[in-house]
N, C-alpha and C. Protein backbone atom coordinates (compact mmCIF):
# COMPACT_ATOMS: atom_id res chain seq x y z
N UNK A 1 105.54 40.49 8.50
CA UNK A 1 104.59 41.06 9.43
C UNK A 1 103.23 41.24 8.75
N UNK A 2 102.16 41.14 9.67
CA UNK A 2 100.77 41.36 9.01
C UNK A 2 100.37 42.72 9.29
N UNK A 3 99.79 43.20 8.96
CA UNK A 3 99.31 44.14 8.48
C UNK A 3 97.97 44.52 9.81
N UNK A 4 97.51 44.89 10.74
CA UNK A 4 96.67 45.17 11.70
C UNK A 4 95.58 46.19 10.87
N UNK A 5 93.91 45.26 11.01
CA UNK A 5 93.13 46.54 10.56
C UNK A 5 92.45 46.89 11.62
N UNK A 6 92.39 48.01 11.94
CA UNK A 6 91.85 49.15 12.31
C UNK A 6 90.35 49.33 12.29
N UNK A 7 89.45 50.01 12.86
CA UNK A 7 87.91 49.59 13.09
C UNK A 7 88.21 51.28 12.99
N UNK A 8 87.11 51.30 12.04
CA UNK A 8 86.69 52.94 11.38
C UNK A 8 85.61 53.43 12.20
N UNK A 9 85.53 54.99 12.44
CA UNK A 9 84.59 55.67 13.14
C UNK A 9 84.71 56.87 12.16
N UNK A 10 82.99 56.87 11.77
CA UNK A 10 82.55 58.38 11.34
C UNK A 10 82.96 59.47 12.26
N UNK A 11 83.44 60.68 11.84
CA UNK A 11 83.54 61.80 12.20
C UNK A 11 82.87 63.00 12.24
N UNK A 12 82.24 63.08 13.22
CA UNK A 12 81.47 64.48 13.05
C UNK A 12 81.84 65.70 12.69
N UNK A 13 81.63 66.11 11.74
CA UNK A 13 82.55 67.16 11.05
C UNK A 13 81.82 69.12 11.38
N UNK A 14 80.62 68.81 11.78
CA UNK A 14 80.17 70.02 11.98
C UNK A 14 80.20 70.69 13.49
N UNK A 15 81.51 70.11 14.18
CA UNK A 15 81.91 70.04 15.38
C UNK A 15 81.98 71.73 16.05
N UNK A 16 82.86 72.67 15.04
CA UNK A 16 82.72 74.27 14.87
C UNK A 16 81.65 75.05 14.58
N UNK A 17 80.83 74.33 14.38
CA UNK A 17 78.94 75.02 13.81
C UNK A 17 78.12 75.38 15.19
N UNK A 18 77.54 76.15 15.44
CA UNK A 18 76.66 76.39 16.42
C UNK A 18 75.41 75.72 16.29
N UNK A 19 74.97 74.95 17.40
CA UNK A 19 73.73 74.66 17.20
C UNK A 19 72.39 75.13 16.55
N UNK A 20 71.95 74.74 15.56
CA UNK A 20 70.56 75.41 14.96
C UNK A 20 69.52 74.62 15.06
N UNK A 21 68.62 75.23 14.96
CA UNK A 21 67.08 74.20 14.88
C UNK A 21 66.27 75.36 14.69
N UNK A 22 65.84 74.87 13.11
CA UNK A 22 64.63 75.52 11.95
C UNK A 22 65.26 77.32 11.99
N UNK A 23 66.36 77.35 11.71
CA UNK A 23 66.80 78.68 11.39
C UNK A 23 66.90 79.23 12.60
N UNK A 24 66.66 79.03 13.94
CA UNK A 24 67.68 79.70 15.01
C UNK A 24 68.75 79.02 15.65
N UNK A 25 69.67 80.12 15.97
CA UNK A 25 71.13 79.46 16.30
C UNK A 25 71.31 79.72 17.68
N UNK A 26 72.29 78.68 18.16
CA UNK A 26 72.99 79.09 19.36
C UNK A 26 72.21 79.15 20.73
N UNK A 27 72.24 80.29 21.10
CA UNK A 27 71.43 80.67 22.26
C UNK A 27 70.41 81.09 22.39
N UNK A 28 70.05 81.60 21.13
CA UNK A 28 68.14 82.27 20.66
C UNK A 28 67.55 80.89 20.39
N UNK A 29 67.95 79.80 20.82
CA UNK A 29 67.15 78.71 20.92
C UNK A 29 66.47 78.89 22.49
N UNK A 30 66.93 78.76 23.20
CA UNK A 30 66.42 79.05 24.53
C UNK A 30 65.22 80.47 24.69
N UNK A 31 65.75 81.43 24.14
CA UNK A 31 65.04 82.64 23.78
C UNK A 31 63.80 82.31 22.93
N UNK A 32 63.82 81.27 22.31
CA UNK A 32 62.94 81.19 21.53
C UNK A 32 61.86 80.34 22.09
N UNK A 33 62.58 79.45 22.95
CA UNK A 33 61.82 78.76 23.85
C UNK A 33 61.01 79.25 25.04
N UNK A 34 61.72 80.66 25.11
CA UNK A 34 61.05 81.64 26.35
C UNK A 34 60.05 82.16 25.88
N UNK A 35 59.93 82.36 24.86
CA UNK A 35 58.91 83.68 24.47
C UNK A 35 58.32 82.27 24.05
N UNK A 36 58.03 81.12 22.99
CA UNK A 36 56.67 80.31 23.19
C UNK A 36 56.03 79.99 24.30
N UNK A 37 56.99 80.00 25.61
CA UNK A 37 56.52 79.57 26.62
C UNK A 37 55.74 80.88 27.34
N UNK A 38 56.19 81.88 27.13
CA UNK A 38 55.54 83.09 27.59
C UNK A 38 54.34 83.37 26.73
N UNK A 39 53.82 82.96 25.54
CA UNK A 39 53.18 83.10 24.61
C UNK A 39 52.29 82.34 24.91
N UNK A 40 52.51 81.49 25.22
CA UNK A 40 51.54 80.03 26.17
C UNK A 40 50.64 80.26 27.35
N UNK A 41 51.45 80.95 28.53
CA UNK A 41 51.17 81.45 29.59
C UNK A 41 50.36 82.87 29.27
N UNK A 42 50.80 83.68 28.67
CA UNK A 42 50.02 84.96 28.14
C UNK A 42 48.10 84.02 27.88
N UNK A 43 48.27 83.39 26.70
CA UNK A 43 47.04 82.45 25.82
C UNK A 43 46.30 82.32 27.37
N UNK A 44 47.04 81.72 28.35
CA UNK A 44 46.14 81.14 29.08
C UNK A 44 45.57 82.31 29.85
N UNK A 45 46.27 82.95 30.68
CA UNK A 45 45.72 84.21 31.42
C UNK A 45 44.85 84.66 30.83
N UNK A 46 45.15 85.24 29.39
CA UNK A 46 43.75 86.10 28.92
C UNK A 46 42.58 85.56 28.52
N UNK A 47 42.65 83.88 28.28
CA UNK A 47 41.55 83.38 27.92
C UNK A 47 40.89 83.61 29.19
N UNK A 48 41.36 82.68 30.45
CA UNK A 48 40.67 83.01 31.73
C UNK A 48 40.14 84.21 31.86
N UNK A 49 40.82 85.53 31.77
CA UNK A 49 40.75 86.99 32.48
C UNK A 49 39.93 87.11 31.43
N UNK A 50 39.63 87.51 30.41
CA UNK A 50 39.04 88.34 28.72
C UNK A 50 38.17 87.29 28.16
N UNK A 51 39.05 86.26 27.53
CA UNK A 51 37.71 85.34 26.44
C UNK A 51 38.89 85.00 25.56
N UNK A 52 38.53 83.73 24.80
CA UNK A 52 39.40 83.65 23.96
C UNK A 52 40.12 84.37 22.72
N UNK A 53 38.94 85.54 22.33
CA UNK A 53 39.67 86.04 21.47
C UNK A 53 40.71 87.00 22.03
N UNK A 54 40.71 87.53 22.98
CA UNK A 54 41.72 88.03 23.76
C UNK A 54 42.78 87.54 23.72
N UNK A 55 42.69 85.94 24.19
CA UNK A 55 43.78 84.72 23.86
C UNK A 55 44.52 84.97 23.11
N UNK A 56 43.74 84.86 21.60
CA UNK A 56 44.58 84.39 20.81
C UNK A 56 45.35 86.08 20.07
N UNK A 57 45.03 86.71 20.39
CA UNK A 57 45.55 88.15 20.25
C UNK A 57 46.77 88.26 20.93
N UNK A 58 46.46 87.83 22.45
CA UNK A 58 47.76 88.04 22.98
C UNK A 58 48.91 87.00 22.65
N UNK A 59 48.59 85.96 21.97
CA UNK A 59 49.50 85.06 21.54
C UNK A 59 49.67 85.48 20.24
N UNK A 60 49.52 86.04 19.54
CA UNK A 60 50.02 86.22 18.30
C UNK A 60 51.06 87.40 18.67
N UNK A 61 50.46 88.24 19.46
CA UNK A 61 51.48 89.60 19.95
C UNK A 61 52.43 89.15 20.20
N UNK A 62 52.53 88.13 21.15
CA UNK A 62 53.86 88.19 22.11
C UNK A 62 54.64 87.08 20.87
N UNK A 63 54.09 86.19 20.23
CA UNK A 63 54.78 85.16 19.72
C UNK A 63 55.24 86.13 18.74
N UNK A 64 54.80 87.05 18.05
CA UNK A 64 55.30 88.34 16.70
C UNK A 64 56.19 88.86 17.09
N UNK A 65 56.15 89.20 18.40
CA UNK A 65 57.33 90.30 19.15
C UNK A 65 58.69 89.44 19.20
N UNK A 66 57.54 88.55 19.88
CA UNK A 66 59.34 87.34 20.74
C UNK A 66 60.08 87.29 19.02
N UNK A 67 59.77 86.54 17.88
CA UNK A 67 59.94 86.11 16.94
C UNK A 67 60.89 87.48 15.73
N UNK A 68 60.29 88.24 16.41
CA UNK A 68 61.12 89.35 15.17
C UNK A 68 62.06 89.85 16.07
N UNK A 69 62.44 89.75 17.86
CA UNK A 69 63.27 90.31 18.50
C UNK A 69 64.34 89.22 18.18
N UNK A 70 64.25 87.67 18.10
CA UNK A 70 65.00 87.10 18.09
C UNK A 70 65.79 86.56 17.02
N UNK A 71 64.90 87.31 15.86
CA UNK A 71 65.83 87.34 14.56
C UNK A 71 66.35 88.80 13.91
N UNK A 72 66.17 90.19 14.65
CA UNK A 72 66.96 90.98 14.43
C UNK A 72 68.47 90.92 15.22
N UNK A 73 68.07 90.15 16.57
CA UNK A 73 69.33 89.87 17.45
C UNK A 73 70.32 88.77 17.03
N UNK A 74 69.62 87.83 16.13
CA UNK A 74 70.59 87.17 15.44
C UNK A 74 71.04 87.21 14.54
N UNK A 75 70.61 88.19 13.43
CA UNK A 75 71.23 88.77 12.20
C UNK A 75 72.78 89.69 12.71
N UNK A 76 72.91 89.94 13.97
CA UNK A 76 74.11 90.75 14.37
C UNK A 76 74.92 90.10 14.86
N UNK A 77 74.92 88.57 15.16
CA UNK A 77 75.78 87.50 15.59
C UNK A 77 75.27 86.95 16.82
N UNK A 78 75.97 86.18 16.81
CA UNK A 78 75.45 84.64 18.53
C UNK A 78 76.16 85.72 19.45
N UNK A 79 77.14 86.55 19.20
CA UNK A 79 77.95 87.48 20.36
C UNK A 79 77.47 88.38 20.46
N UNK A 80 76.87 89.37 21.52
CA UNK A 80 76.33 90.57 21.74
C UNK A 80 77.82 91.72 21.44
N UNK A 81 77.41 92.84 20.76
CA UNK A 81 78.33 93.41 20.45
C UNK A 81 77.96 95.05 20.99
N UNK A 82 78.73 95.61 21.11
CA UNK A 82 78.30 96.79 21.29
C UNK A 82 78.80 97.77 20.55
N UNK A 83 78.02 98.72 19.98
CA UNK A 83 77.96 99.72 18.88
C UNK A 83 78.32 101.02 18.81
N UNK A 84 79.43 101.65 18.91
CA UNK A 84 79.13 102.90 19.48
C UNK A 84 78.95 103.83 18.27
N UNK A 85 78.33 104.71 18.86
CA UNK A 85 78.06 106.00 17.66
C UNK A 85 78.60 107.18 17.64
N UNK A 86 78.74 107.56 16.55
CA UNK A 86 79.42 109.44 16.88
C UNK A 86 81.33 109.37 16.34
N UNK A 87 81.36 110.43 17.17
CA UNK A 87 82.55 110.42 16.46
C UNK A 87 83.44 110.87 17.46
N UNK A 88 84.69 109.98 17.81
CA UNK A 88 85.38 109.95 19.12
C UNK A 88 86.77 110.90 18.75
N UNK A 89 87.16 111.86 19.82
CA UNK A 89 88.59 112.18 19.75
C UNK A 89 89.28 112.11 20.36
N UNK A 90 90.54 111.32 20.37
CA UNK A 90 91.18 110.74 21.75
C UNK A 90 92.31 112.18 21.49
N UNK A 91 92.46 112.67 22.27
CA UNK A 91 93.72 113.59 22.51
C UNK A 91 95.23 113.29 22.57
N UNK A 92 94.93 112.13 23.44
CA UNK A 92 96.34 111.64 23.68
C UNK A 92 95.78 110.23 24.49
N UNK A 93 96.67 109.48 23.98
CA UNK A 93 97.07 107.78 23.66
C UNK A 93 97.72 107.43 24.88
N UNK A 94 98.70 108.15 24.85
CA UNK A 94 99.85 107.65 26.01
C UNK A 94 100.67 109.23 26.41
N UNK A 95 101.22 109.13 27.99
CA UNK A 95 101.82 110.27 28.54
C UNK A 95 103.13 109.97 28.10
N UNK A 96 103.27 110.92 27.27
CA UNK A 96 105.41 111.14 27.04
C UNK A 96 106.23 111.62 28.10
């Protein structure tokens, strides 16, 4: 019998990785895409309404804000978690 070869395919191996692009992950890609785009729209309003230096004030604001909200929210994971504080006393678990 001969021997049958087989036609090889690379494997994408980072199949379990969350999407990133330039250090944001996951879903703060979209978020990140909101706030440039809001940062954009801000630039334009205030140039119209104020003057450009107004502009570019309000684009640095909102792009500073958007930018540090979306990397304290991702330093805590791609999953929103919730935190509770204090100190809980359950009395009782279950009725005997």
């Amino acid at each position: 019998m001969t021997e049958e070869q087989y036609q090889d395919y690379p494997i994408f191996k980072g199949l379990q990785k969350p999407l990133e692009f330039m250090g944001v992950q996951g879903r703060y890609i979209y978020w990140a895409a909101g706030a440039i785009g809001g940062a954009i729209i801000g630039f334009i309003l205030a140039y119209c309404l104020i003057g450009f230096v107004a502009g570019l004030i309000a684009l640095v604001v909102s792009l500073g804000t958007g930018a540090a909200f979306i990397f304290m929210k991702q330093k805590k994971g791609l999953h929103s978690k919730k935190e509770d504080k204090g100190v809980f006393i359950y009395a009782r678990s279950k009725k005997v």
